[in-house]
Protein backbone atom coordinates (compact mmCIF):
# COMPACT_ATOMS: atom_id res chain seq x y z
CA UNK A 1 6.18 -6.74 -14.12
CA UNK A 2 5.01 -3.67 -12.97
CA UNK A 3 6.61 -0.15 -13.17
CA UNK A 4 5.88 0.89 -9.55
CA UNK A 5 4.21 -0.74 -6.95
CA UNK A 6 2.75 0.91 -4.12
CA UNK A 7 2.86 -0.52 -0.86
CA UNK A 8 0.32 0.17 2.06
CA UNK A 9 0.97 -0.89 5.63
CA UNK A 10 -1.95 -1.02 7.98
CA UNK A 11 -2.48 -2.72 11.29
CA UNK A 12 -6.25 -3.62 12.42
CA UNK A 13 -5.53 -1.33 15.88
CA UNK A 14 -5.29 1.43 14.17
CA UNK A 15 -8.37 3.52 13.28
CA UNK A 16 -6.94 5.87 10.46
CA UNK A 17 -5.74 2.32 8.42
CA UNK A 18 -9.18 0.76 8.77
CA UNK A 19 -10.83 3.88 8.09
CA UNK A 20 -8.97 4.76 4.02
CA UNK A 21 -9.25 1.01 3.16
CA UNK A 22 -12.14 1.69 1.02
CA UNK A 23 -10.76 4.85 -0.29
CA UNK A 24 -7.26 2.70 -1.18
CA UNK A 25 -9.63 -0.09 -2.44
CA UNK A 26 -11.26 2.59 -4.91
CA UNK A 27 -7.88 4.12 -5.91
CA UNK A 28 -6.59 0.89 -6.69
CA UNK A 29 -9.11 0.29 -9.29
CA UNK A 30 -8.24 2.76 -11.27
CA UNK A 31 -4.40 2.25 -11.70
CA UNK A 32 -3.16 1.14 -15.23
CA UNK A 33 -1.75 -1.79 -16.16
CA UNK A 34 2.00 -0.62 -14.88
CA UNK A 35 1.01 0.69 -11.44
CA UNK A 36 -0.21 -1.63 -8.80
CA UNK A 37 -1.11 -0.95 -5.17
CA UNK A 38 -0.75 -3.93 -2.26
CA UNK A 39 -0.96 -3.97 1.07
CA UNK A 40 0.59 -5.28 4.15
CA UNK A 41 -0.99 -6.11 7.46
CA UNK A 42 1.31 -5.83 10.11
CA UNK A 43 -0.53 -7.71 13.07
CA UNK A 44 1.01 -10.97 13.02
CA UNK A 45 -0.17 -14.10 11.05
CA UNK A 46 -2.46 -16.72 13.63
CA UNK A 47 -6.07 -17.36 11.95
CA UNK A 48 -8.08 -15.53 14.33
CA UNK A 49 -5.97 -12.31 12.86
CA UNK A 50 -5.98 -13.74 8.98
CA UNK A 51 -9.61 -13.78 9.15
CA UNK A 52 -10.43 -10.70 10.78
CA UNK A 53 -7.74 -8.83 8.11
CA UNK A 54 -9.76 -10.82 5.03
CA UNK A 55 -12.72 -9.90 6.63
CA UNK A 56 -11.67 -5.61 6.89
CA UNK A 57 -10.18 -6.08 3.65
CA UNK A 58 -13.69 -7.63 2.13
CA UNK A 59 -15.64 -4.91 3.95
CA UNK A 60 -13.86 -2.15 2.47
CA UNK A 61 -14.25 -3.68 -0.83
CA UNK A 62 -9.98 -4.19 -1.89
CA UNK A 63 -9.42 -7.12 -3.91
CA UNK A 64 -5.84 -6.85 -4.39
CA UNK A 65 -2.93 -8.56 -2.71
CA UNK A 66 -2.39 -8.27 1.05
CA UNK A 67 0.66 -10.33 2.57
CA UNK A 68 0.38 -10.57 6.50
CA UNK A 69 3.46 -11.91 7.15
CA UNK A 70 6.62 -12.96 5.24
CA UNK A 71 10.38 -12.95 6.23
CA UNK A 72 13.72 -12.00 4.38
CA UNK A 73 12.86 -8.71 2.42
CA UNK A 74 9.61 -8.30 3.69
CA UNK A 75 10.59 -8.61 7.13
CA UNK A 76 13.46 -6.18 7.09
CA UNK A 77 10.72 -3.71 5.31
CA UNK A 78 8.54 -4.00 8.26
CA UNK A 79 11.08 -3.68 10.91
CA UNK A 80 12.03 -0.23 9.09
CA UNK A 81 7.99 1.03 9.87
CA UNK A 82 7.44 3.07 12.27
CA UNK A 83 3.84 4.39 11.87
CA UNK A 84 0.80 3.23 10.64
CA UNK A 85 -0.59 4.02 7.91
CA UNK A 86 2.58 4.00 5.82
CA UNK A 87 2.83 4.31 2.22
CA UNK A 88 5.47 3.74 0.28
CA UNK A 89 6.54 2.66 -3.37
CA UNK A 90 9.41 0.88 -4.98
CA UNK A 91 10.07 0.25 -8.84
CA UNK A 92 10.20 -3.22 -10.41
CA UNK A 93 13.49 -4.10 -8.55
CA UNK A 94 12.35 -3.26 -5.15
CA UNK A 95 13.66 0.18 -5.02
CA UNK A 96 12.35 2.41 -2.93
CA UNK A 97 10.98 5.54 -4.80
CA UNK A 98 10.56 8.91 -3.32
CA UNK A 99 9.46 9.96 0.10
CA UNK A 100 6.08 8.05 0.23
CA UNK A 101 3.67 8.73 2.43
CA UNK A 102 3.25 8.58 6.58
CA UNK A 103 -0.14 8.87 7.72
CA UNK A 104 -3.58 9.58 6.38
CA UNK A 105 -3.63 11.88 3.60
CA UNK A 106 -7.08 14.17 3.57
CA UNK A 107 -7.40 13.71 0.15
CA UNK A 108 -6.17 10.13 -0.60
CA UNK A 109 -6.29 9.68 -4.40
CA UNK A 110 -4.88 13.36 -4.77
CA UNK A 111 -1.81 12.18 -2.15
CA UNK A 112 -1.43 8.28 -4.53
CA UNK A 113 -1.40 10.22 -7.49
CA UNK A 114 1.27 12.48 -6.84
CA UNK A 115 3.27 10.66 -5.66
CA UNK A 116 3.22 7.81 -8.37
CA UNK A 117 3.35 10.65 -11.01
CA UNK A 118 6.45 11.24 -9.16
CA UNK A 119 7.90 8.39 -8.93
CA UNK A 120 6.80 7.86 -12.81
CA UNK A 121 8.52 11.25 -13.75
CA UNK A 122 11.81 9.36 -11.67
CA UNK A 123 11.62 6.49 -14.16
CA UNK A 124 10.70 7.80 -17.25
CA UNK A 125 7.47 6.53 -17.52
CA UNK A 126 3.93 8.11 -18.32
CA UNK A 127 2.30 9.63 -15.49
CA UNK A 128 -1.38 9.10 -14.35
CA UNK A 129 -4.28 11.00 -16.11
């Protein structure tokens, strides 16, 4: 069970997404044990799509979780984005924590990490080195 989560949602149309995939596949490496980061692709769920997101996903090196479709909670989460790339995080119950993050951050792992120090502060929990 993880402290906070971080959730990413991308969409293979647009360029900004595509383009910090490898920077969210680096961050995501280095998380500890209580932080983890997934993503969600939000361009529908028929093979041709699957593959093309696996193969994005492959290229930009992320080996974490990516759902591309789901209902109940994860529907009513997507229906709430508005712009891609979103970030945003949630604690262990599904809580959304802080702001998050809309867009492309110039400085990705500077953008994560402050706000999952945040949201770490929020909870009581050890921050990120």
């Amino acid at each position: 069970e993880k402290d906070v989560t971080v959730i990413n949602f991308w969409s293979l149309e647009c360029g900004p997404c595509v383009d910090e995939l490898p920077s969210i596949a680096k961050f995501a490496k280095t998380l500890p044990d209580n932080v983890q980061l997934i993503t969600v692709n939000l361009d529908g769920d028929d093979e041709a799509t699957k593959n093309a997101v696996k193969e994005e996903l492959k290229e930009a090196g992320f080996d974490g979780t990516t759902l591309v479709s789901g209902d109940g909670d994860l529907k009513t989460l997507v229906s709430k984005i508005q712009y891609t790339p979103t970030t945003i995080l949630v604690d262990k119950d599904g809580n959304t924590l802080g702001e998050g993050i809309i867009g492309s951050p110039d400085d990705l792992a500077k953008a994560y990490t402050d706000v999952i120090n945040s949201a770490l502060k929020a909870i009581g929990k050890a921050e990120l080195k």
